[in-house]
Protein backbone atom coordinates (compact mmCIF):
# COMPACT_ATOMS: atom_id res chain seq x y z
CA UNK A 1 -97.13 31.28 -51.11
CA UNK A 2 -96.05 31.74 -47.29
CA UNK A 3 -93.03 33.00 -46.98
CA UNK A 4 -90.05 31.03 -45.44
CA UNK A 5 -88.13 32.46 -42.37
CA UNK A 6 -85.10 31.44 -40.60
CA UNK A 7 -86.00 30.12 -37.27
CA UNK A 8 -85.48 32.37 -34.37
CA UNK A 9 -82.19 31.59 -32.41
CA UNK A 10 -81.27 31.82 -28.82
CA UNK A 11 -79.71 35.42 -27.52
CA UNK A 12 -75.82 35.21 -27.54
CA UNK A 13 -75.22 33.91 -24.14
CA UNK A 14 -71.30 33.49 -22.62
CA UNK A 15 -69.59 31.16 -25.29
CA UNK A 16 -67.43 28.07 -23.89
CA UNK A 17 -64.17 30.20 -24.51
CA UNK A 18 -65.03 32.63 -21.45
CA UNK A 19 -64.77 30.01 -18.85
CA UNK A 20 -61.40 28.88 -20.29
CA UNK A 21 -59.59 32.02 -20.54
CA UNK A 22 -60.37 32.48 -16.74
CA UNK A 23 -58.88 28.93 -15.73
CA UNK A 24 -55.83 29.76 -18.06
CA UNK A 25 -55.46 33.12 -15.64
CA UNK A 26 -55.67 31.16 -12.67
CA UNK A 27 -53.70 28.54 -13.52
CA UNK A 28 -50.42 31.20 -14.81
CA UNK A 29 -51.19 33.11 -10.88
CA UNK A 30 -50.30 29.75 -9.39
CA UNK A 31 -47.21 29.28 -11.56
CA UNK A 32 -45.85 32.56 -10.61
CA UNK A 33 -46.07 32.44 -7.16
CA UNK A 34 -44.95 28.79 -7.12
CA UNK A 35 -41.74 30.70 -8.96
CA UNK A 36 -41.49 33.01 -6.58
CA UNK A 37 -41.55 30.61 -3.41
CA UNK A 38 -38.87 28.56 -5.26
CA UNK A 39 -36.63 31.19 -5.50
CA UNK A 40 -37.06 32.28 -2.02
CA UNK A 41 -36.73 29.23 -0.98
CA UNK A 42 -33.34 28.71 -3.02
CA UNK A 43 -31.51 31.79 -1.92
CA UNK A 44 -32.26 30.97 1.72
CA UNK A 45 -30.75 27.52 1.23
CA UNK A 46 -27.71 29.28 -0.54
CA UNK A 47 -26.96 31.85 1.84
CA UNK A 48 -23.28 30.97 1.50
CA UNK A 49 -23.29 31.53 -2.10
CA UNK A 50 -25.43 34.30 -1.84
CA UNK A 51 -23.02 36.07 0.22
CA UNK A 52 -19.72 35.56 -1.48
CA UNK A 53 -21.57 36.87 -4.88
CA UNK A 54 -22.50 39.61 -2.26
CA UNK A 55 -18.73 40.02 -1.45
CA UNK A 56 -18.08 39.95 -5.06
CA UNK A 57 -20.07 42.82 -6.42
CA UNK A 58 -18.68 44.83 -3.69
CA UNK A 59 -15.17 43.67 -4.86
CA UNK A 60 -15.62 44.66 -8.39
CA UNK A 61 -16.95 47.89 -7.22
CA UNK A 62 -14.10 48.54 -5.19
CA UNK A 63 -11.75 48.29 -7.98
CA UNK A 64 -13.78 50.67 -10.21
CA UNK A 65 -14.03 52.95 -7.69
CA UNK A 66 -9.98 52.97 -7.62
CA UNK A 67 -9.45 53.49 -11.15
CA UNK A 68 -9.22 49.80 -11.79
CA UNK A 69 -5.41 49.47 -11.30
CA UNK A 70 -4.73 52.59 -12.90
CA UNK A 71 -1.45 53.70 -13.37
CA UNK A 72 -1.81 56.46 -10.47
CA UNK A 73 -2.48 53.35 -8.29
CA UNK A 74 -0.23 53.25 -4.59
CA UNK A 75 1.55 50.70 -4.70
CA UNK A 76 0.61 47.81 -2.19
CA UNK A 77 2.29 48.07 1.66
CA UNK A 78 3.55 44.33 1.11
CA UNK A 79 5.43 45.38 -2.26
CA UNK A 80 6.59 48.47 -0.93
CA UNK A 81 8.40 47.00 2.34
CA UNK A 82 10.05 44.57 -0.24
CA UNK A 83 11.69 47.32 -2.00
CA UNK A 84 12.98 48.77 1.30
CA UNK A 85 14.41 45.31 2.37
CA UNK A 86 16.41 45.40 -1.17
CA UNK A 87 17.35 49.40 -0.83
CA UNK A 88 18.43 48.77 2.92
CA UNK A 89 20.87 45.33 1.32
CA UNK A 90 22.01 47.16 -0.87
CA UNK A 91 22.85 49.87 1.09
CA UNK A 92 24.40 47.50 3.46
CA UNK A 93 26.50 45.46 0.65
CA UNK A 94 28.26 49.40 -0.35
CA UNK A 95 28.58 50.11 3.18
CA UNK A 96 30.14 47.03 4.76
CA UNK A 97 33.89 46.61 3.02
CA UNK A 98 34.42 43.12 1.40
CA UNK A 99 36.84 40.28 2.77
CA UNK A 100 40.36 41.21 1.89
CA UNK A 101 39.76 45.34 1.00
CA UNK A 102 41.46 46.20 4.75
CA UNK A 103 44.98 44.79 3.90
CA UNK A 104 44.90 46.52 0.57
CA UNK A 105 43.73 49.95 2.10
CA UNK A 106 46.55 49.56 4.29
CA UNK A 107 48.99 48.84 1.65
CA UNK A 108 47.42 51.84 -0.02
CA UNK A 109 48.21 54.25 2.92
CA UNK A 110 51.73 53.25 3.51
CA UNK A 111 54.43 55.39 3.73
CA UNK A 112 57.54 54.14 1.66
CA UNK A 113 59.29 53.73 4.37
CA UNK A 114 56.68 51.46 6.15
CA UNK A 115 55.98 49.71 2.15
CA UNK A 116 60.06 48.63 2.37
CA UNK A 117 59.81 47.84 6.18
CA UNK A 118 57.35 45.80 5.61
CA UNK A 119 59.22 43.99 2.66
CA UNK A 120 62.25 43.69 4.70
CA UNK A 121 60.10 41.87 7.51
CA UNK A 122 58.28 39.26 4.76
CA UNK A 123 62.17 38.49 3.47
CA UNK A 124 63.42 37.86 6.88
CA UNK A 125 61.05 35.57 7.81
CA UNK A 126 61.41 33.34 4.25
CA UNK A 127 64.99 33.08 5.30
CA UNK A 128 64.77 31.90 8.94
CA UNK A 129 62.86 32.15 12.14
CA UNK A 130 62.37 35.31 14.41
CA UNK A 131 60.16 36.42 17.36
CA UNK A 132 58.22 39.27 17.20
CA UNK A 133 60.52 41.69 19.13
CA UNK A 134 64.12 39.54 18.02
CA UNK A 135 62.58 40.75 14.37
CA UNK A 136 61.85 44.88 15.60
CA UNK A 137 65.09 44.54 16.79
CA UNK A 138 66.57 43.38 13.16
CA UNK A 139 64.47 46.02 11.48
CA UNK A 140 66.20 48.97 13.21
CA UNK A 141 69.26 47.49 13.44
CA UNK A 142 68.87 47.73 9.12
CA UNK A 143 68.33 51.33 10.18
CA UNK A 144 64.48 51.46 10.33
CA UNK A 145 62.89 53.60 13.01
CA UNK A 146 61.31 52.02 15.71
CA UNK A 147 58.06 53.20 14.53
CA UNK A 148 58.23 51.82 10.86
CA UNK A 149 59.50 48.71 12.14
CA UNK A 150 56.99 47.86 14.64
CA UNK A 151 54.03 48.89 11.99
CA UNK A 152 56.16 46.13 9.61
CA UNK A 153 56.17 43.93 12.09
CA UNK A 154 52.71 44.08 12.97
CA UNK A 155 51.43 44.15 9.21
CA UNK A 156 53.02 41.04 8.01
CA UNK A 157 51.12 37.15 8.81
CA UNK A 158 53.15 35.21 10.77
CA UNK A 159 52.53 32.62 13.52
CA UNK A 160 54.82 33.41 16.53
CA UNK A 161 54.08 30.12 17.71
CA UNK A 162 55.21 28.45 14.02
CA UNK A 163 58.20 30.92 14.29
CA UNK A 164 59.25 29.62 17.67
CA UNK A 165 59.10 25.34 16.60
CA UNK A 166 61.65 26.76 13.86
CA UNK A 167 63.72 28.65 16.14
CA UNK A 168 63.74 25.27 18.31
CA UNK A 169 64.31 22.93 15.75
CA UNK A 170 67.20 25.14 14.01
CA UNK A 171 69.40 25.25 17.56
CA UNK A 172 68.55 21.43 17.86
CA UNK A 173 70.37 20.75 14.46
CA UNK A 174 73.16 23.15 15.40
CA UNK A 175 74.00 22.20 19.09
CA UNK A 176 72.97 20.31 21.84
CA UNK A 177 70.65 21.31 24.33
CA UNK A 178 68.65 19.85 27.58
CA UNK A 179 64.79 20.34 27.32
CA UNK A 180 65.36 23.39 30.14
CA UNK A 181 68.41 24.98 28.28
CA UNK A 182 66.31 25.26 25.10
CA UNK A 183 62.92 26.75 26.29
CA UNK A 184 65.54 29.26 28.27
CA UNK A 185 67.61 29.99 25.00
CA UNK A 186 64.28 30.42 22.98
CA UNK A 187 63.06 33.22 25.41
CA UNK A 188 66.38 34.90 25.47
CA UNK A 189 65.22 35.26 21.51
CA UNK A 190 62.43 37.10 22.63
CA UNK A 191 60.04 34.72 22.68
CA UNK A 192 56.96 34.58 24.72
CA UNK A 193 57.20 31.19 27.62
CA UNK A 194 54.53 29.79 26.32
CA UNK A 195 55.70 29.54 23.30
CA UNK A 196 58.73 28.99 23.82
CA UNK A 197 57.60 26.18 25.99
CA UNK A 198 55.29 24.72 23.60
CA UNK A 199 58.08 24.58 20.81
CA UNK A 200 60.21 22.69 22.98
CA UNK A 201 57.49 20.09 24.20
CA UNK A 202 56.78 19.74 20.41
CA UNK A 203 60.59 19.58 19.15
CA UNK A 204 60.43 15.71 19.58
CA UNK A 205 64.19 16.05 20.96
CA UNK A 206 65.70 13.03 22.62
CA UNK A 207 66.87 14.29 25.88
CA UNK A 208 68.89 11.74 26.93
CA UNK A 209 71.17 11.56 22.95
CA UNK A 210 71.36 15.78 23.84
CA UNK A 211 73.29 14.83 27.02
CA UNK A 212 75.36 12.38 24.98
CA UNK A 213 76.04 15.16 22.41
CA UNK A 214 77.10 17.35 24.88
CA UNK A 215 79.15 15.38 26.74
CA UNK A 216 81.49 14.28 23.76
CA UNK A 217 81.20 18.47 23.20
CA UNK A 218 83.16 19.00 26.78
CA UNK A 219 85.49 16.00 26.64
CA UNK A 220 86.67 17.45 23.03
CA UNK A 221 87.47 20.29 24.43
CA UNK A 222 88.44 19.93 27.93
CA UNK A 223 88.97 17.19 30.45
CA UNK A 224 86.94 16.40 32.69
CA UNK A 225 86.30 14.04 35.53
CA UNK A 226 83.10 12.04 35.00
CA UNK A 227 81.34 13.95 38.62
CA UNK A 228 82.92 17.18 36.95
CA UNK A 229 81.21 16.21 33.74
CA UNK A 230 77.95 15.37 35.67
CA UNK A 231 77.85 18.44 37.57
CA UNK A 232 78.37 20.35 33.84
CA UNK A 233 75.55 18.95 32.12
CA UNK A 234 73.35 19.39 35.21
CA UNK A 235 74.25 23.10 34.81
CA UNK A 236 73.33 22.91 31.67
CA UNK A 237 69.95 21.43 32.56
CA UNK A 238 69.91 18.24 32.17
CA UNK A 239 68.31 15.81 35.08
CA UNK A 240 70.75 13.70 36.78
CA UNK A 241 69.59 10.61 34.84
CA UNK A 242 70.31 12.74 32.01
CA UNK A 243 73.49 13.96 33.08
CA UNK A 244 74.72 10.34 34.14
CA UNK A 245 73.99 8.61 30.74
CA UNK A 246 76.02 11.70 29.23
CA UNK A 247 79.11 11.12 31.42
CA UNK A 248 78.88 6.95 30.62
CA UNK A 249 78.12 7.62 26.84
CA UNK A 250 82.22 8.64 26.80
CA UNK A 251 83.46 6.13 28.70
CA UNK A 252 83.79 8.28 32.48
């Protein structure tokens, strides 16, 4: 019996899988560098964003490098200047003295002989009117020295100006005067002329009912011819219109 063998093969030779291991290589190589191009390509379209995550790395470093806002941190120029604007207010607001302290330091350094001065000036002039030297004058006539009564004077608040349209109005309820006469009466007080003046303008006297008033004055005390009467009120400083009316408002 012949015996049976297998029948001869073919040497191994490359198998199909070589070939496709080396197309699978290739084919990876071209993804890669098609990766790589991409991103090139996507940074250098990005530069703006590129550089601001640039700017922000260097940021962040920054900050570490500090101690990350420790609590040994200086504090920021900005915030510091703000603090010396508020020191240098409030140092202002202790300093400057508030509306209102200077009378009361004053009243706190009086003497008490300027403290009743004073008093004595602020009840004269609730009781009537006075200029600024007719009310010195009262003060030492009460026996104040001229010092103390000058430093009342000066310390109380008074108008000399309101003070004068009082005086004014006061002689025009109590006699009767020509426009001239007044103003001249009202300085004697010790009033300035221009306020004097003023006072008179603003008296709203009726000149020619003062000439009547003083007329019937003269007649009740006196007789008088009616160019004697003229001549008297015009003395007394009325106008001659003035004067005239007086004389014919008693029957001269």
């Amino acid at each position: 019996m012949t015996d049976q063998f297998p029948p001869p093969t073919s040497p191994a030779g490359p198998t199909s899988q070589e070939p496709a291991s080396q197309a699978e290589l290739k084919r990876q190589a071209r993804e890669a560098k098609a990766i790589a191009k991409a991103n090139r390509n996507w940074f250098a379209r990005h530069k703006v964003l590129t550089g601001m995550g640039v700017a922000g790395v260097v940021a962040v470093s920054a900050i570490a490098a500090n101690g990350g806002g420790d609590e040994g941190a200086t504090t920021d120029p900005p915030a510091a200047a703000a603090v010396a604007d508020v020191a240098v207010e409030e140092d202002a607001a202790v300093e400057a003295p508030a509306a209102g302290d200077e009378s009361a330091s004053d009243a706190a350094t009086e003497t008490v002989a300027q403290s009743n001065a004073r008093e004595s000036a602020e009840s004269y002039l609730e009781t009537g009117a006075f200029s600024e030297s007719g009310l010195v004058d009262q003060l030492k006539f009460e026996g104040y020295s001229k010092k103390d009564a000058k430093y009342a004077v000066n310390a109380v608040d008074v108008s000399w100006g309101d003070e004068a349209a009082e005086s004014a109005q006061s002689y025009l309820e109590t006699g009767a005067f020509s426009e001239s006469g007044l103003v001249d009466q009202l300085e004697f007080e010790g009033f300035s002329s221009k306020d004097a003046t003023q006072a008179v303008k603003d008296s709203g006297a009726n000149w020619n009912s003062e000439a009547e008033e003083s007329a019937q004055s003269y007649m009740d005390t006196g007789s008088f011819s009616e160019s004697g009467l003229v001549d008297q009120l015009e003395f007394e400083g009325f106008t001659p219109d003035q004067a005239e009316h007086g004389a014919d408002s008693v029957g001269l």
